[in-house]
Protein backbone atom coordinates (compact mmCIF):
# COMPACT_ATOMS: atom_id res chain seq x y z
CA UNK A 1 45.00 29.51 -32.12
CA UNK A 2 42.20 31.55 -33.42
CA UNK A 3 41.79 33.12 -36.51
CA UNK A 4 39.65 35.62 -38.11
CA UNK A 5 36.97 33.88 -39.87
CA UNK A 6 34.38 36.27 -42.84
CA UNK A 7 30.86 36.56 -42.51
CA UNK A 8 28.62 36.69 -39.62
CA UNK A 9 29.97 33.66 -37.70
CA UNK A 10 28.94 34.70 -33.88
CA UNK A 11 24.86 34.38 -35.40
CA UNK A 12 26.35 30.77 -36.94
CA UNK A 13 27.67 29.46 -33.62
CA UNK A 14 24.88 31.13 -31.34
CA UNK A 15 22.27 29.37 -33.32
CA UNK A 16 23.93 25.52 -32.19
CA UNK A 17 24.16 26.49 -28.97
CA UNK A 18 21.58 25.39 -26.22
CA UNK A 19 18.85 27.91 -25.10
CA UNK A 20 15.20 28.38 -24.83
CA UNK A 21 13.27 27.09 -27.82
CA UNK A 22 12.08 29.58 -29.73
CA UNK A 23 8.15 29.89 -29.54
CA UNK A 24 6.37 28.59 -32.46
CA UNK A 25 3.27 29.98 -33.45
CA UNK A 26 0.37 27.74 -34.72
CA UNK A 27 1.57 24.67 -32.57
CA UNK A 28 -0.36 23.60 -29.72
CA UNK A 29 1.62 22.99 -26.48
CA UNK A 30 0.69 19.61 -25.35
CA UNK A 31 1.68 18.06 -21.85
CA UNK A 32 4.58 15.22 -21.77
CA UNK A 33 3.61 11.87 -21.64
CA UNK A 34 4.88 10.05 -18.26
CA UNK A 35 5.96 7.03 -20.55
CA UNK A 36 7.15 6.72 -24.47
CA UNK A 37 4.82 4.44 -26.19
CA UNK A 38 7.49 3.10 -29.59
CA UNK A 39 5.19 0.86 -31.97
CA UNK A 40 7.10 -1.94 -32.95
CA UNK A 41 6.32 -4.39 -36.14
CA UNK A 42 5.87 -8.33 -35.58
CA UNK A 43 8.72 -10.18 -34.90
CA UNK A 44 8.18 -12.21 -37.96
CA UNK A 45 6.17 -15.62 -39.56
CA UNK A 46 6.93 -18.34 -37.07
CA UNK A 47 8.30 -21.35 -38.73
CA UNK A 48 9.22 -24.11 -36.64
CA UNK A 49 12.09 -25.38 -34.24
CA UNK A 50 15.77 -25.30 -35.44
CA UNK A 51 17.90 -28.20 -34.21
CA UNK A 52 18.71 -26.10 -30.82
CA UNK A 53 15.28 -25.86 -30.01
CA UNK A 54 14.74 -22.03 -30.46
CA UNK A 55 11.80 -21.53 -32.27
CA UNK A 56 12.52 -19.51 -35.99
CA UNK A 57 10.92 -16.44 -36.88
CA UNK A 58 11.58 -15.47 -40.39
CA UNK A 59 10.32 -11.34 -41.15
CA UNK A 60 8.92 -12.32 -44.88
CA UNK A 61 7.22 -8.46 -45.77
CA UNK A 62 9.81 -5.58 -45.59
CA UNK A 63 8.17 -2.20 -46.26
CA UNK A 64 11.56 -0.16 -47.25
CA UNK A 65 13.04 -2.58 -49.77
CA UNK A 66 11.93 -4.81 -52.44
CA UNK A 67 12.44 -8.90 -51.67
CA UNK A 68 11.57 -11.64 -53.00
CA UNK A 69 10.84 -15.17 -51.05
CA UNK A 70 10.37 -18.34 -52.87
CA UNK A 71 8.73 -21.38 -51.34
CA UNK A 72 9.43 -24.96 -53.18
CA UNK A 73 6.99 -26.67 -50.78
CA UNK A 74 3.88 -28.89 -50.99
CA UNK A 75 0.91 -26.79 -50.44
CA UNK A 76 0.00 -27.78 -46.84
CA UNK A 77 3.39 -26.21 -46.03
CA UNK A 78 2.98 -23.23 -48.50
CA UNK A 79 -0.60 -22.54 -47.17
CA UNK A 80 0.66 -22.56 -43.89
CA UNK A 81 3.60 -19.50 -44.38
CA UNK A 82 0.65 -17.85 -46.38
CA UNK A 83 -1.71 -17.95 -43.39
CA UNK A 84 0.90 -16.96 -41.30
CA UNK A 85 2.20 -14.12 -42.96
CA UNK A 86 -1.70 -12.70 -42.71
CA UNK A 87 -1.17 -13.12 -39.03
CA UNK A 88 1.84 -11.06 -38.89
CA UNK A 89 -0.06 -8.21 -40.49
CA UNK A 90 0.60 -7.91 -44.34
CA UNK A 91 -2.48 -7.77 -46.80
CA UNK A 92 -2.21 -10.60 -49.30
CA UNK A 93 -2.89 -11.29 -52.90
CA UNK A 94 -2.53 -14.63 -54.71
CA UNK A 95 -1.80 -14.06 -57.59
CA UNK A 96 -3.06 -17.48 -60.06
CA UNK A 97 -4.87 -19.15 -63.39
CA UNK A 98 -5.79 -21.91 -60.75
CA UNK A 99 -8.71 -20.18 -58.16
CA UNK A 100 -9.55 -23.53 -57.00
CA UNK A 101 -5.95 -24.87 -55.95
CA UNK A 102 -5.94 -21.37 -53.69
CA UNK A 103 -9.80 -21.15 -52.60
CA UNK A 104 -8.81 -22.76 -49.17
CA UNK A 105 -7.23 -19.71 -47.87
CA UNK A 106 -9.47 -17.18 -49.01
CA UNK A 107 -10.16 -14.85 -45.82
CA UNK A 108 -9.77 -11.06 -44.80
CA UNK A 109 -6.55 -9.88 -45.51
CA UNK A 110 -6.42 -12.85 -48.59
CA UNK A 111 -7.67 -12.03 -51.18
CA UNK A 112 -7.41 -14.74 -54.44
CA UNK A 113 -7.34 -13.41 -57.97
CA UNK A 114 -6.47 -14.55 -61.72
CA UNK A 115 -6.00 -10.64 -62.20
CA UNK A 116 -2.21 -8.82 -62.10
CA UNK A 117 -3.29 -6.31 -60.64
CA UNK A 118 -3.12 -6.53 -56.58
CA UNK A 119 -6.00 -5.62 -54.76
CA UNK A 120 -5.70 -2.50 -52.99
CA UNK A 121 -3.68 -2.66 -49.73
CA UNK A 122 -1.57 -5.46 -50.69
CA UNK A 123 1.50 -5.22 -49.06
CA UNK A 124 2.41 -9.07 -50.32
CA UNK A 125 1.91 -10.64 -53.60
CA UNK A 126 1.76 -14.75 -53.99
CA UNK A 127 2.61 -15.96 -57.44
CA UNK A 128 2.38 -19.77 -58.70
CA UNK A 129 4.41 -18.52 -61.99
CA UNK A 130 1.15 -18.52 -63.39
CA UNK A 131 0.27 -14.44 -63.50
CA UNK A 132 2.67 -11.90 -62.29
CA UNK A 133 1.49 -9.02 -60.25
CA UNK A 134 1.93 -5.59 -61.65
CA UNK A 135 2.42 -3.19 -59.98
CA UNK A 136 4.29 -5.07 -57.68
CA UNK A 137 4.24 -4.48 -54.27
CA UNK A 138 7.21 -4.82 -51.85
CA UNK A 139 6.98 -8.26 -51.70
CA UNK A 140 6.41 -11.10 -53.53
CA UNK A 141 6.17 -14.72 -52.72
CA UNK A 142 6.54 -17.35 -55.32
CA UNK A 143 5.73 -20.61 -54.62
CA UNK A 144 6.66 -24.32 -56.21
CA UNK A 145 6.80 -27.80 -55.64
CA UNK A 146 9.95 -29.06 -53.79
CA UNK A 147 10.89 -30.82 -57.13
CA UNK A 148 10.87 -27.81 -59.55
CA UNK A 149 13.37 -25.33 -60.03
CA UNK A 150 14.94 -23.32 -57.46
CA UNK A 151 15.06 -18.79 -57.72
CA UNK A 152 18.45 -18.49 -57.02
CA UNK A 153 17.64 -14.48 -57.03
CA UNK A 154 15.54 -15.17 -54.44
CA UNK A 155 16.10 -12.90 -51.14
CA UNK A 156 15.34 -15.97 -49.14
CA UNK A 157 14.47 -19.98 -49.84
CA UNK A 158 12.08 -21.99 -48.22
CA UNK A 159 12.27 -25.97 -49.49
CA UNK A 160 10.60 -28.53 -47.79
CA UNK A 161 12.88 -32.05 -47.62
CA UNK A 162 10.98 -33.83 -45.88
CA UNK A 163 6.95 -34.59 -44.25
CA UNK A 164 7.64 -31.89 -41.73
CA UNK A 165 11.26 -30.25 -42.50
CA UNK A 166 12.10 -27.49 -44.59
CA UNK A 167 15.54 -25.72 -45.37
CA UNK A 168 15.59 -21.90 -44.94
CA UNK A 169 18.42 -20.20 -46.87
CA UNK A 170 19.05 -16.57 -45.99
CA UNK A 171 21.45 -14.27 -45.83
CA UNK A 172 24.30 -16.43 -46.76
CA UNK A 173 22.94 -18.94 -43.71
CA UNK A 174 21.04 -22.13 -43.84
CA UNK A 175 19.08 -23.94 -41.12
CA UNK A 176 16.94 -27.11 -40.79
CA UNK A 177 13.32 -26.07 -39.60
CA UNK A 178 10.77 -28.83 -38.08
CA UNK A 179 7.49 -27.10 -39.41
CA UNK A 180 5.05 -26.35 -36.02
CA UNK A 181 1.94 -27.56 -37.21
CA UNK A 182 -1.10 -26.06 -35.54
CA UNK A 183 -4.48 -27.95 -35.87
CA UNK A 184 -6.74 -24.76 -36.51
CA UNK A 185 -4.52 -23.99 -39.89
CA UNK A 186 -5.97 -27.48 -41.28
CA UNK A 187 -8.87 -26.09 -42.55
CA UNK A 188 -7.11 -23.86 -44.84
CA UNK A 189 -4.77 -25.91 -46.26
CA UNK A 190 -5.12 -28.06 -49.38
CA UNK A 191 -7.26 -30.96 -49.25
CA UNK A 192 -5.69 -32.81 -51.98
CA UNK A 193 -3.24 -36.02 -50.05
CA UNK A 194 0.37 -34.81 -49.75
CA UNK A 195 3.42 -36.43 -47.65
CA UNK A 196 2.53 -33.87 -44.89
CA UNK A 197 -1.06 -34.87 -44.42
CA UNK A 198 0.03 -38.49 -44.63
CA UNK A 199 2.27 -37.87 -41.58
CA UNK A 200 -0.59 -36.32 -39.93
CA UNK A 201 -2.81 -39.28 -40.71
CA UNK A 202 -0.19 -42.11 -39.37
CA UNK A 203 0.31 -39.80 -36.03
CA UNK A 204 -3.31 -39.73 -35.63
CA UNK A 205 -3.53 -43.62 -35.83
């Protein structure tokens, strides 16, 4: 049944109807691509194998929302996620009183500091609970031994139980995660003995 509406409503109904685009001035008309080229971001910071022997990828830097991962993890594991979240593309700061503890991974997008503020670019901040970052960026990573306290406000939990193993809690889900150690991260990581060089040193005998 129709009825009788007020106002101008044949302009209204017209105007979300198909038809010829209107011709818009100042635009250039450009030709049409034969193929749609859709940037996509990495696929995350590759961890290590679960116990089905997929391979995890964990997306640590989100660039909408604020989140917060904490690490309770000797620092040749730490290091590692560090490095490894530089791969994936986010500009680091470490954020810490101790220079010397974080020297190691001082490259290109890492950038070491005993300042709060981030340097510029930072899309990650790394914090030893020593300085905190302000401003903070989307990000931040804190980082602890396995035996300290947990962040149970945390957005995601990396702790290491054993040489090579760590358990990753997020998003109400936990999984066991053999570490993939790669022999060109070495370098980086701390040079002070912990149970995951040892390992390394007894495989290499």
């Amino acid at each position: 049944m129709l009825k009788t509406l007020p106002g101008e409503q044949a302009g209204a109904v017209a105007a979300n109807l198909c038809g010829p685009r209107p011709d818009l001035h100042g635009v250039t008309r450009g030709r049409l691509p034969a193929s749609l080229v859709l940037p996509i971001g990495p696929s995350g910071v590759l961890l290590g194998k679960v116990n089905s022997g997929d391979r995890l990828l964990l997306p640590l830097g989100d660039p909408g929302e604020f989140s917060r991962i904490h690490i309770a993890a000797d620092d040749s594991i730490a290091k590692r996620i560090v490095i490894r979240t530089a791969g994936a593309g986010d500009r680091i700061t470490v954020h810490t009183r101790d220079l010397r503890r974080w020297d190691s991974v001082r490259m290109p997008h890492i950038a070491v500091t005993d300042q709060p503020r981030p340097v510029s670019g930072t899309t990650v901040s790394v914090v030893d609970a020593t300085v905190t970052p302000a401003p903070r960026p989307n990000t931040v990573i804190s980082v602890s031994r396995p035996s300290e306290v947990q962040h149970p406000a945390a957005d995601v939990i990396i702790t290491q139980v054993g040489p090579a193993t760590v358990e990753v809690s997020a998003a109400g889900s936990v999984y066991m995660v053999e570490v993939e150690l790669f022999r060109a991260e070495n370098r980086y990581v701390s040079t002070e003995p912990t149970s995951i060089r040892s390992a390394e040193l007894e495989l290499a005998d």
